[in-house]
PDB file of N, CA and C in Angstrom:
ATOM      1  N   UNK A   1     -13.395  15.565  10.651  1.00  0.00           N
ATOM      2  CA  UNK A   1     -13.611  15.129   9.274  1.00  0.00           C
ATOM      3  C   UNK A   1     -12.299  14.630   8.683  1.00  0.00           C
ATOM      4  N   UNK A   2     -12.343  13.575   7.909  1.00  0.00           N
ATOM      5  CA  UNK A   2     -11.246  13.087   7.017  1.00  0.00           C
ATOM      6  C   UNK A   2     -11.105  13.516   5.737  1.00  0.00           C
ATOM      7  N   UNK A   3     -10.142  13.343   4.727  1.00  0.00           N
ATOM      8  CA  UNK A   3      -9.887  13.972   3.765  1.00  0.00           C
ATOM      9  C   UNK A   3     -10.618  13.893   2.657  1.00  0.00           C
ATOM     10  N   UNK A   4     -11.418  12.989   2.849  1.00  0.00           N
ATOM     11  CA  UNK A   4     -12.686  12.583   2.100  1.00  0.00           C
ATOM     12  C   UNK A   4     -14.237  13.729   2.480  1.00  0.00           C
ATOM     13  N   UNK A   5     -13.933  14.252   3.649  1.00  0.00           N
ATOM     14  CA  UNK A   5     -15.492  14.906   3.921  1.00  0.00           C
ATOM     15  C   UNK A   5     -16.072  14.653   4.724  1.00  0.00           C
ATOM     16  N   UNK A   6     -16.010  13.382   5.294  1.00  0.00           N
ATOM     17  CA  UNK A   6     -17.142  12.106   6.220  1.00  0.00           C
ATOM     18  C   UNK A   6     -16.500  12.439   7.409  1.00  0.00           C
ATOM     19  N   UNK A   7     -17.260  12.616   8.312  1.00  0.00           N
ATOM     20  CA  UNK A   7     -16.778  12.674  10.165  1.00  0.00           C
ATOM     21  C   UNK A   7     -16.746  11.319   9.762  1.00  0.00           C
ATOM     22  N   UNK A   8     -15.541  11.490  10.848  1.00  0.00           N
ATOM     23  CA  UNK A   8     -15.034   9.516  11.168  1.00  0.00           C
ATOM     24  C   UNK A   8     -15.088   9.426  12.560  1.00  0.00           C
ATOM     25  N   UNK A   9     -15.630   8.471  12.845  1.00  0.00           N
ATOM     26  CA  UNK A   9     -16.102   7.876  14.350  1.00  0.00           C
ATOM     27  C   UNK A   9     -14.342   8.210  14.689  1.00  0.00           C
ATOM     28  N   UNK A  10     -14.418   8.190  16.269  1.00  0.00           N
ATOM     29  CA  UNK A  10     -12.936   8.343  17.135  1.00  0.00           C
ATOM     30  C   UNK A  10     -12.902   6.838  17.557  1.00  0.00           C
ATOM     31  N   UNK A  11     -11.843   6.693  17.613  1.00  0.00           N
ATOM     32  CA  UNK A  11     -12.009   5.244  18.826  1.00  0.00           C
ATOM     33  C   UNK A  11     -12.295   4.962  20.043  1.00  0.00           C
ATOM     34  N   UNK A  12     -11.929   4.346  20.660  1.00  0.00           N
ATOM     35  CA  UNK A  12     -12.772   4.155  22.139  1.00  0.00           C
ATOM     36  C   UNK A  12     -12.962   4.892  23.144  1.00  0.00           C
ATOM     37  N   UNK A  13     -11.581   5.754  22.989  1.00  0.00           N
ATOM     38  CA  UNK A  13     -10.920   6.789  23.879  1.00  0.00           C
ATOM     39  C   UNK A  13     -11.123   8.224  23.051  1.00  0.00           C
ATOM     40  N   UNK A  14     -11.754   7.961  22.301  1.00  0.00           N
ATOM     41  CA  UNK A  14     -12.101   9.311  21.344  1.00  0.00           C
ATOM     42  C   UNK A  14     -11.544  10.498  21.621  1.00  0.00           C
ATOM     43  N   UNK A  15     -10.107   9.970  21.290  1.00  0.00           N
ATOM     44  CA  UNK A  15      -8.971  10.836  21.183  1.00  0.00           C
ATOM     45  C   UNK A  15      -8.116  10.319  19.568  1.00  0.00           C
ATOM     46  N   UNK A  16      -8.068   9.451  19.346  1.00  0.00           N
ATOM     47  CA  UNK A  16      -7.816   9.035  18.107  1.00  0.00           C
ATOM     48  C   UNK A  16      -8.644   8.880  16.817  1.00  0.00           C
ATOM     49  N   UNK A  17      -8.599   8.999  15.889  1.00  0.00           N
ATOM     50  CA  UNK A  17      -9.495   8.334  14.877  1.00  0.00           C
ATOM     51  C   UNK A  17      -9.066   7.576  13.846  1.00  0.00           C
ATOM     52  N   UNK A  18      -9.997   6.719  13.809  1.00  0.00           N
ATOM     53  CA  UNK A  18      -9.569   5.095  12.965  1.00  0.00           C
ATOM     54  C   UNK A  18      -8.669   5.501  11.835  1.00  0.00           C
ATOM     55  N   UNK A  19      -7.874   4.502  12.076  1.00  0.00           N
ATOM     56  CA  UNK A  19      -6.699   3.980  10.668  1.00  0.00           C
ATOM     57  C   UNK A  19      -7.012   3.171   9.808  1.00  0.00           C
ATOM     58  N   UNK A  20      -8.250   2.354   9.829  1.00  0.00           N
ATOM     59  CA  UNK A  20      -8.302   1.426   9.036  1.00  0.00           C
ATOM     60  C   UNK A  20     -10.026   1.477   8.280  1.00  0.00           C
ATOM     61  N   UNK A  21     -10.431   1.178   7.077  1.00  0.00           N
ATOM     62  CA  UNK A  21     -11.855   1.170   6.985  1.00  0.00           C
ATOM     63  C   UNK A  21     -12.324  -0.291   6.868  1.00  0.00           C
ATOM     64  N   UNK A  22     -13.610  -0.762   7.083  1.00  0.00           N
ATOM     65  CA  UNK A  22     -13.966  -2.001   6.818  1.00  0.00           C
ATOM     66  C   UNK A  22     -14.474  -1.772   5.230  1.00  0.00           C
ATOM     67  N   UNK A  23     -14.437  -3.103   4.493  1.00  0.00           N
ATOM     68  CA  UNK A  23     -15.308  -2.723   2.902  1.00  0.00           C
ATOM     69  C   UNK A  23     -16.281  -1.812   3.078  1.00  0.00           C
ATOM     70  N   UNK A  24     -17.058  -2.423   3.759  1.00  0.00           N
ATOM     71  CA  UNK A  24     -18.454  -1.723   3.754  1.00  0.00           C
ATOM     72  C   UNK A  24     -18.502   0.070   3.633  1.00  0.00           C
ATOM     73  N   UNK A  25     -17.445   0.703   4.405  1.00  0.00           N
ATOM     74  CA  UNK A  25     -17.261   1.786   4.856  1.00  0.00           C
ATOM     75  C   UNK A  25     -16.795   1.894   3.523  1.00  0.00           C
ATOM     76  N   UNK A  26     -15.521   1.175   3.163  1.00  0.00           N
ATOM     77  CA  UNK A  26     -14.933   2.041   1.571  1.00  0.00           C
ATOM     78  C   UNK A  26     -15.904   1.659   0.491  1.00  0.00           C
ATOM     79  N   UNK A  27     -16.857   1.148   0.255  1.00  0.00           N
ATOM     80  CA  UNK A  27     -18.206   0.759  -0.485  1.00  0.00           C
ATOM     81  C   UNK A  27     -19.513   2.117  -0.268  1.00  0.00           C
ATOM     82  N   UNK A  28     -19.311   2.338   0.931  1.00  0.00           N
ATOM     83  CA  UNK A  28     -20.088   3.569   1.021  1.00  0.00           C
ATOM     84  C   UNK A  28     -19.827   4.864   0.603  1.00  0.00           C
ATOM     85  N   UNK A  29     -18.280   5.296   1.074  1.00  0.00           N
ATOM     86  CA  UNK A  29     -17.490   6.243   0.860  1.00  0.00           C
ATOM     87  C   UNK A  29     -16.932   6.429  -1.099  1.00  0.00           C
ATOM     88  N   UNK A  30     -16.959   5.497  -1.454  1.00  0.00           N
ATOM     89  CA  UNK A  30     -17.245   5.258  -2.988  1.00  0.00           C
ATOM     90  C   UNK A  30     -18.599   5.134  -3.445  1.00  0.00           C
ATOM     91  N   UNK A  31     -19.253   4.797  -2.912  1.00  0.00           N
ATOM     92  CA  UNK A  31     -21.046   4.656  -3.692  1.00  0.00           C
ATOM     93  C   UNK A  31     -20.524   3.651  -4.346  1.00  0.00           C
ATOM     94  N   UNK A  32     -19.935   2.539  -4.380  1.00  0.00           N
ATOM     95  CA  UNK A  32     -20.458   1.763  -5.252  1.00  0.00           C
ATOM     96  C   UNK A  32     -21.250   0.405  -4.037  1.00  0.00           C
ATOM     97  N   UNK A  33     -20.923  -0.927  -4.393  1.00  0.00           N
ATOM     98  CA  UNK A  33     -21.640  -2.078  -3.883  1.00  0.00           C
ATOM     99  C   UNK A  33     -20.056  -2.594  -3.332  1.00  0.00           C
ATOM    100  N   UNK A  34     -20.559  -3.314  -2.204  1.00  0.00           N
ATOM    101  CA  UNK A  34     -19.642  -3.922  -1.584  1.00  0.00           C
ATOM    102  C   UNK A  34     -18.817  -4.975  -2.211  1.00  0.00           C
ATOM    103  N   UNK A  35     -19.718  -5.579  -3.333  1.00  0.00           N
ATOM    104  CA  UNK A  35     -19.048  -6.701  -4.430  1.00  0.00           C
ATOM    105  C   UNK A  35     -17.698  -5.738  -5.095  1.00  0.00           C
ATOM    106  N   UNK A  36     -18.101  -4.477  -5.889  1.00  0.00           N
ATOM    107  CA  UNK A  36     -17.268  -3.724  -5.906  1.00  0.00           C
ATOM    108  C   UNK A  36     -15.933  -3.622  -5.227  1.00  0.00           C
ATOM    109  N   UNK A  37     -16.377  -3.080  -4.224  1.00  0.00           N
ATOM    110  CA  UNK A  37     -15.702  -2.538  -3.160  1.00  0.00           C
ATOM    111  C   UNK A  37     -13.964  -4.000  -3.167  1.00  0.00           C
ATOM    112  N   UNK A  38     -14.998  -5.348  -2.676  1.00  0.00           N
ATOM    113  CA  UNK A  38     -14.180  -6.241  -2.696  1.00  0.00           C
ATOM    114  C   UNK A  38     -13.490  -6.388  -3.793  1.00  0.00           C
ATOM    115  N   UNK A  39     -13.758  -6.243  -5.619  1.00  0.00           N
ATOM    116  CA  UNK A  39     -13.247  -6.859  -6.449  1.00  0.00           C
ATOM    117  C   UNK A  39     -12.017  -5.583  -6.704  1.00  0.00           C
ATOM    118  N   UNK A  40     -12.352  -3.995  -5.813  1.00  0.00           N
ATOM    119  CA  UNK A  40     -10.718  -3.265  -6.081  1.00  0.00           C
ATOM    120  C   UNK A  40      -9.869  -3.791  -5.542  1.00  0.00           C
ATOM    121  N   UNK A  41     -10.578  -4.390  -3.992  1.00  0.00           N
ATOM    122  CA  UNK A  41      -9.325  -4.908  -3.012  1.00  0.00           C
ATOM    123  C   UNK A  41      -8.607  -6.556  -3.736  1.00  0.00           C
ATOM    124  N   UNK A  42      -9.398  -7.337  -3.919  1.00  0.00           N
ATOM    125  CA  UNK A  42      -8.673  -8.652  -4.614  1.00  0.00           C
ATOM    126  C   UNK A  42      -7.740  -8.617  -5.689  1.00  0.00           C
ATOM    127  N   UNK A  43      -8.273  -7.338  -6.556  1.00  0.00           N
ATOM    128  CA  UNK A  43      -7.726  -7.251  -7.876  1.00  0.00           C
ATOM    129  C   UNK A  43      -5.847  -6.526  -7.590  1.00  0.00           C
ATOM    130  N   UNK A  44      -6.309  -6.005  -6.221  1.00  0.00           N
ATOM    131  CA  UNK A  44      -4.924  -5.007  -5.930  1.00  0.00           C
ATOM    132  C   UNK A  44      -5.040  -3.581  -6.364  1.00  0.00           C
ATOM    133  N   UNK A  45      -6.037  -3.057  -7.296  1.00  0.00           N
ATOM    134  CA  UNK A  45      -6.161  -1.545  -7.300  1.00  0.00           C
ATOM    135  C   UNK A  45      -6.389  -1.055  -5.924  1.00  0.00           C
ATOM    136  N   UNK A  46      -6.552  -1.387  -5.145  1.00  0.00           N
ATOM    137  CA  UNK A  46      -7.016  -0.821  -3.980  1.00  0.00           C
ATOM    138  C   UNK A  46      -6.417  -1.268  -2.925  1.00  0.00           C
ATOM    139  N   UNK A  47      -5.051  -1.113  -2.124  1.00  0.00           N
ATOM    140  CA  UNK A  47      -4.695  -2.001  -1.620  1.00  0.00           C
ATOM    141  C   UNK A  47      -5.106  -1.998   0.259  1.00  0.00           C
ATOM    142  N   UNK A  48      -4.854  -3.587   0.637  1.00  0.00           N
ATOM    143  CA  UNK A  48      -5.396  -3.630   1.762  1.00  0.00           C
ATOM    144  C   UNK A  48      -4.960  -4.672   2.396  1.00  0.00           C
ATOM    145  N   UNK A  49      -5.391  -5.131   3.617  1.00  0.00           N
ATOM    146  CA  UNK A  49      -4.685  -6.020   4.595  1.00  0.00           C
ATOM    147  C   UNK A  49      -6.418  -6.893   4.806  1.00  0.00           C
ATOM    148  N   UNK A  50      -5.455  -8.196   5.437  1.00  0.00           N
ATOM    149  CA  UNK A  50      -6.556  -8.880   6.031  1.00  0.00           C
ATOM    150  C   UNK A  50      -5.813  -9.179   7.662  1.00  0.00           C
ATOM    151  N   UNK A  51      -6.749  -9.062   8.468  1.00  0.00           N
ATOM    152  CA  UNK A  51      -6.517  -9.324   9.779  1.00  0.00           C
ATOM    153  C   UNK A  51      -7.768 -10.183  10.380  1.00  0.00           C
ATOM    154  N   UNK A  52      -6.966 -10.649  11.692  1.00  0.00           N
ATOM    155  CA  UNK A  52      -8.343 -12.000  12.327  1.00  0.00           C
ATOM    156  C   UNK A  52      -8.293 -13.268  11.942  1.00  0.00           C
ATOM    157  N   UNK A  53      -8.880 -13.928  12.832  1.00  0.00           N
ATOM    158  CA  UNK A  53      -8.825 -15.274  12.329  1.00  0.00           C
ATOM    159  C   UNK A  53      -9.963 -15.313  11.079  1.00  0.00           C
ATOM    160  N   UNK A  54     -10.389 -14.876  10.940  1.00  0.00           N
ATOM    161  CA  UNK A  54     -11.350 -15.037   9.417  1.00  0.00           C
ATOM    162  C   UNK A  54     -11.437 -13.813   8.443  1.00  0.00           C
ATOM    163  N   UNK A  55     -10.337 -13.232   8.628  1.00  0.00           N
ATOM    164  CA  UNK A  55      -9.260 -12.576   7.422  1.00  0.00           C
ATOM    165  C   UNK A  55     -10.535 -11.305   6.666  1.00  0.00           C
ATOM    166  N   UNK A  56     -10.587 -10.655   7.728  1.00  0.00           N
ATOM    167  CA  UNK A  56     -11.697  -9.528   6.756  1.00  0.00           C
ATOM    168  C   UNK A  56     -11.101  -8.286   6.701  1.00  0.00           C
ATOM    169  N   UNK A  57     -11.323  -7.551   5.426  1.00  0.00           N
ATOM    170  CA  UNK A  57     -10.177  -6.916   5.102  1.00  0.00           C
ATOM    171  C   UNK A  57     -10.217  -5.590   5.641  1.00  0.00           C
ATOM    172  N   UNK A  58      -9.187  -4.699   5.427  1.00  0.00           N
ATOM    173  CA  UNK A  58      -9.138  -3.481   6.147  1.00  0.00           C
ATOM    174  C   UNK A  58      -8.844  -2.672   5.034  1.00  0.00           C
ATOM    175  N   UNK A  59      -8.967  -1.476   4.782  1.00  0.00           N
ATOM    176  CA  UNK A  59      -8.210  -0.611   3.881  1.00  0.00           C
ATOM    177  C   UNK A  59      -7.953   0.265   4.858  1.00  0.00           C
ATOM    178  N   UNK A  60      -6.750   1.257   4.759  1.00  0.00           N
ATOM    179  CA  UNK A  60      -6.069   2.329   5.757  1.00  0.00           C
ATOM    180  C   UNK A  60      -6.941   3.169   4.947  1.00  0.00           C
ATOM    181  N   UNK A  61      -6.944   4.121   5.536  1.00  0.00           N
ATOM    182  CA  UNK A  61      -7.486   5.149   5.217  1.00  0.00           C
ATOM    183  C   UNK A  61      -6.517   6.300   4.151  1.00  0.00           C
ATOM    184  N   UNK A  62      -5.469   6.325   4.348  1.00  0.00           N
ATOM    185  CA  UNK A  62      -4.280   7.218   3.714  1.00  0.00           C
ATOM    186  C   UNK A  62      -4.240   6.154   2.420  1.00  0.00           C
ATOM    187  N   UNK A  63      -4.212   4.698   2.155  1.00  0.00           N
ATOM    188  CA  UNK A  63      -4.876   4.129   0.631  1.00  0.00           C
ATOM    189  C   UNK A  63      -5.808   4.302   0.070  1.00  0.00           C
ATOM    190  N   UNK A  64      -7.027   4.609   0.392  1.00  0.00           N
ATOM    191  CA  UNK A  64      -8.131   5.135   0.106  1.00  0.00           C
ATOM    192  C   UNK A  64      -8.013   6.238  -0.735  1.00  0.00           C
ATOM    193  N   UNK A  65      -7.538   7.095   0.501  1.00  0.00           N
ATOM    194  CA  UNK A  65      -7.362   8.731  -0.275  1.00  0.00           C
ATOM    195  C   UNK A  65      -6.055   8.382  -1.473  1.00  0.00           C
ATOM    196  N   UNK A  66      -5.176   7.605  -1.495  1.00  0.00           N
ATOM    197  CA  UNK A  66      -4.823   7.625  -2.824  1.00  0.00           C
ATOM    198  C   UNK A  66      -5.011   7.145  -3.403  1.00  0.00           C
ATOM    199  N   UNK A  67      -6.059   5.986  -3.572  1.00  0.00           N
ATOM    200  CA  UNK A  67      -6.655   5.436  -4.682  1.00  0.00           C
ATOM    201  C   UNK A  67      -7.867   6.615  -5.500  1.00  0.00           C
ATOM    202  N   UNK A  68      -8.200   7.233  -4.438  1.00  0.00           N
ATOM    203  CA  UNK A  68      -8.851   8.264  -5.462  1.00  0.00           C
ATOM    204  C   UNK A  68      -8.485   9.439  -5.725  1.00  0.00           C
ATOM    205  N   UNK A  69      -6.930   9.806  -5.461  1.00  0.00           N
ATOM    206  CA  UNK A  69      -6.237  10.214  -6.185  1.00  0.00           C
ATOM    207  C   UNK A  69      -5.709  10.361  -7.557  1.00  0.00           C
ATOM    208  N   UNK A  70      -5.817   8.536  -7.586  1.00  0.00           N
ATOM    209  CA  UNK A  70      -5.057   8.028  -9.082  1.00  0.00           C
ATOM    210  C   UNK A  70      -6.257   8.462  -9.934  1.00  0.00           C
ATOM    211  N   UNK A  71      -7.496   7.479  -9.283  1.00  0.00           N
ATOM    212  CA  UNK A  71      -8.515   7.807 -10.609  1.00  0.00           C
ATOM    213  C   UNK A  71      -8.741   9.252 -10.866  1.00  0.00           C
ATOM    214  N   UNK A  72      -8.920   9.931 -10.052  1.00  0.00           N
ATOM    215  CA  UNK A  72      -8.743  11.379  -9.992  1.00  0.00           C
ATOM    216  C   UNK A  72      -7.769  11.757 -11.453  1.00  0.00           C
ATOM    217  N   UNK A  73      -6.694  11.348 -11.141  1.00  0.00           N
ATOM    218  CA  UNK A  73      -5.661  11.401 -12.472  1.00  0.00           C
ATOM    219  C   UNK A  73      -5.709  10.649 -13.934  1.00  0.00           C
ATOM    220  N   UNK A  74      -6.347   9.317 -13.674  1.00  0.00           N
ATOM    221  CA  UNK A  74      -6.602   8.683 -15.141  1.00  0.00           C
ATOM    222  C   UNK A  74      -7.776   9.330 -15.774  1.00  0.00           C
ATOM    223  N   UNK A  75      -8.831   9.502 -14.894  1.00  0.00           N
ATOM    224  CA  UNK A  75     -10.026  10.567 -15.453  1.00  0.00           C
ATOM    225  C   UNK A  75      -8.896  11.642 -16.360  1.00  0.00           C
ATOM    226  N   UNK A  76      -8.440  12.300 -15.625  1.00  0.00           N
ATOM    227  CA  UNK A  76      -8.107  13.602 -16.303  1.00  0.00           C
ATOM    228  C   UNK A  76      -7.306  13.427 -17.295  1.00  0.00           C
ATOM    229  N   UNK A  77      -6.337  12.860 -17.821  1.00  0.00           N
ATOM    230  CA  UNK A  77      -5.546  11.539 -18.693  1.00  0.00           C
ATOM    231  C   UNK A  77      -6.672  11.231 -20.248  1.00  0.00           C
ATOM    232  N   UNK A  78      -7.337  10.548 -19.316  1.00  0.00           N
ATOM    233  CA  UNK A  78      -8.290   9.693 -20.501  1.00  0.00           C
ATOM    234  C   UNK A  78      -9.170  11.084 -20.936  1.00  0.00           C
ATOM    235  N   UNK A  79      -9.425  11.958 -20.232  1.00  0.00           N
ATOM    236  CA  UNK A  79     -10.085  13.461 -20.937  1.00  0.00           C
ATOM    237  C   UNK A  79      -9.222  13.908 -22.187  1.00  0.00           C
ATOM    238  N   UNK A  80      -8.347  14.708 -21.526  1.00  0.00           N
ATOM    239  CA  UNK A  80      -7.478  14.718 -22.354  1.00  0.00           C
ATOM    240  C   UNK A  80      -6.575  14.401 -23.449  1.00  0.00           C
ATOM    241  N   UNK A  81      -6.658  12.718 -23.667  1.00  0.00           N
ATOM    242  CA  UNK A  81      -6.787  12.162 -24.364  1.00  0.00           C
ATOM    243  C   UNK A  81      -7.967  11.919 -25.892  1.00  0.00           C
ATOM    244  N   UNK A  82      -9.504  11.902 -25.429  1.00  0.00           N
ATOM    245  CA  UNK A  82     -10.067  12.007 -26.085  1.00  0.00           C
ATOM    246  C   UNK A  82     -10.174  13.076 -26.444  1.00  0.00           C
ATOM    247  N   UNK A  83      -9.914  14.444 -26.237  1.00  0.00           N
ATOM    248  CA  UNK A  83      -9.931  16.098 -26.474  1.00  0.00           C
ATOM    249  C   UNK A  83      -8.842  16.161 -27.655  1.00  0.00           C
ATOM    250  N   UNK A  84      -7.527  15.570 -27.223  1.00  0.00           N
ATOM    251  CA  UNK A  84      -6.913  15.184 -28.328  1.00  0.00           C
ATOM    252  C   UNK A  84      -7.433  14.832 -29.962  1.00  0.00           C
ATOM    253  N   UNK A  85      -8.352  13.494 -29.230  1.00  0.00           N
ATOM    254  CA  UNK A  85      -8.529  12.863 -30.776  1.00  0.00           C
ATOM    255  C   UNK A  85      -9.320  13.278 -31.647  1.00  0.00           C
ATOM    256  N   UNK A  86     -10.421  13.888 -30.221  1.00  0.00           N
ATOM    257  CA  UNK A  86     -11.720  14.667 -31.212  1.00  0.00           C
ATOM    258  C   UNK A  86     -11.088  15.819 -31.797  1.00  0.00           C
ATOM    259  N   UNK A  87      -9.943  16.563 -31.586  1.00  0.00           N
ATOM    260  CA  UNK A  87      -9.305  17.503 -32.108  1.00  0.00           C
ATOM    261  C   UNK A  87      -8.633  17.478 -33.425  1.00  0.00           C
ATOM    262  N   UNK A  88      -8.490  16.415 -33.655  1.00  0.00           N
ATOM    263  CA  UNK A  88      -7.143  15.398 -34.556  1.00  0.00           C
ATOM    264  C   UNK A  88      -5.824  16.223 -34.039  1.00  0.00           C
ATOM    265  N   UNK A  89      -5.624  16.492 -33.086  1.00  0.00           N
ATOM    266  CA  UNK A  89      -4.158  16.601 -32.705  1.00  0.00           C
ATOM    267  C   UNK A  89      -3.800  14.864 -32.541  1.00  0.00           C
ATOM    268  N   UNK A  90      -2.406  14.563 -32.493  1.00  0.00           N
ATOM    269  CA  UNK A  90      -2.246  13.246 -32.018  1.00  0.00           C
ATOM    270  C   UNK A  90      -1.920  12.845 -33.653  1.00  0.00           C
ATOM    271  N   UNK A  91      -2.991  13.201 -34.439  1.00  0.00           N
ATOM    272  CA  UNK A  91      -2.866  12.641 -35.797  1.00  0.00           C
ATOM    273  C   UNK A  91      -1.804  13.277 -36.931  1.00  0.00           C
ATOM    274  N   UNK A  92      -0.638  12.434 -37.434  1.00  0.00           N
ATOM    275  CA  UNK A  92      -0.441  13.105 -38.519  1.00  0.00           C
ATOM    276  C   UNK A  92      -0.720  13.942 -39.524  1.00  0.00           C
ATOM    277  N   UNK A  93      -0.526  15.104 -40.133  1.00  0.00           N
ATOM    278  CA  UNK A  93      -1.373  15.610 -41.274  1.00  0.00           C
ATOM    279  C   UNK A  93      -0.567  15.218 -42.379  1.00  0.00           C
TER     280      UNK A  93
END
């Protein structure tokens, strides 16, 4: 299992296991849609490589796990934040 939860296929010699995910895989592993998936990688929140002659992208797997790290952290940020306001801390008296 990877740090995400998901058994990850081994490679050929199934002694290793993959370094890299295809969208589809980080589209699944997120639940969202592969359109998704693509518009973290284009935008650069999500970073990734293209390899091949027709350039389809890869995400490592160790980016993955810190991309949902971060949101992991702006969630908790933007909580805290609104806990703030609904509090009126933040606000002058």
């Amino acid at each position: 299992m990877d740090n995400l939860g998901a058994a990850r296929p081994t490679c050929q010699t199934g002694q290793v296991p993959p370094r890299f995910y295809l969208l589809a895989d980080v589209a699944e592993l997120l639940n969202v849609s592969a359109v998704q998936a693509r518009a973290l990688v284009q935008s650069g929140e999500l970073p990734a490589i293209q390899v091949g002659g027709r350039g389809v992208w890869r995400i490592e797997a160790t980016e993955l796990e810190a991309y949902i790290q971060r949101m992991y952290e702006e969630t908790r940020t933007r909580i805290e934040e609104r806990k703030r306001a609904t509090s009126g801390e933040g606000h002058p008296s």
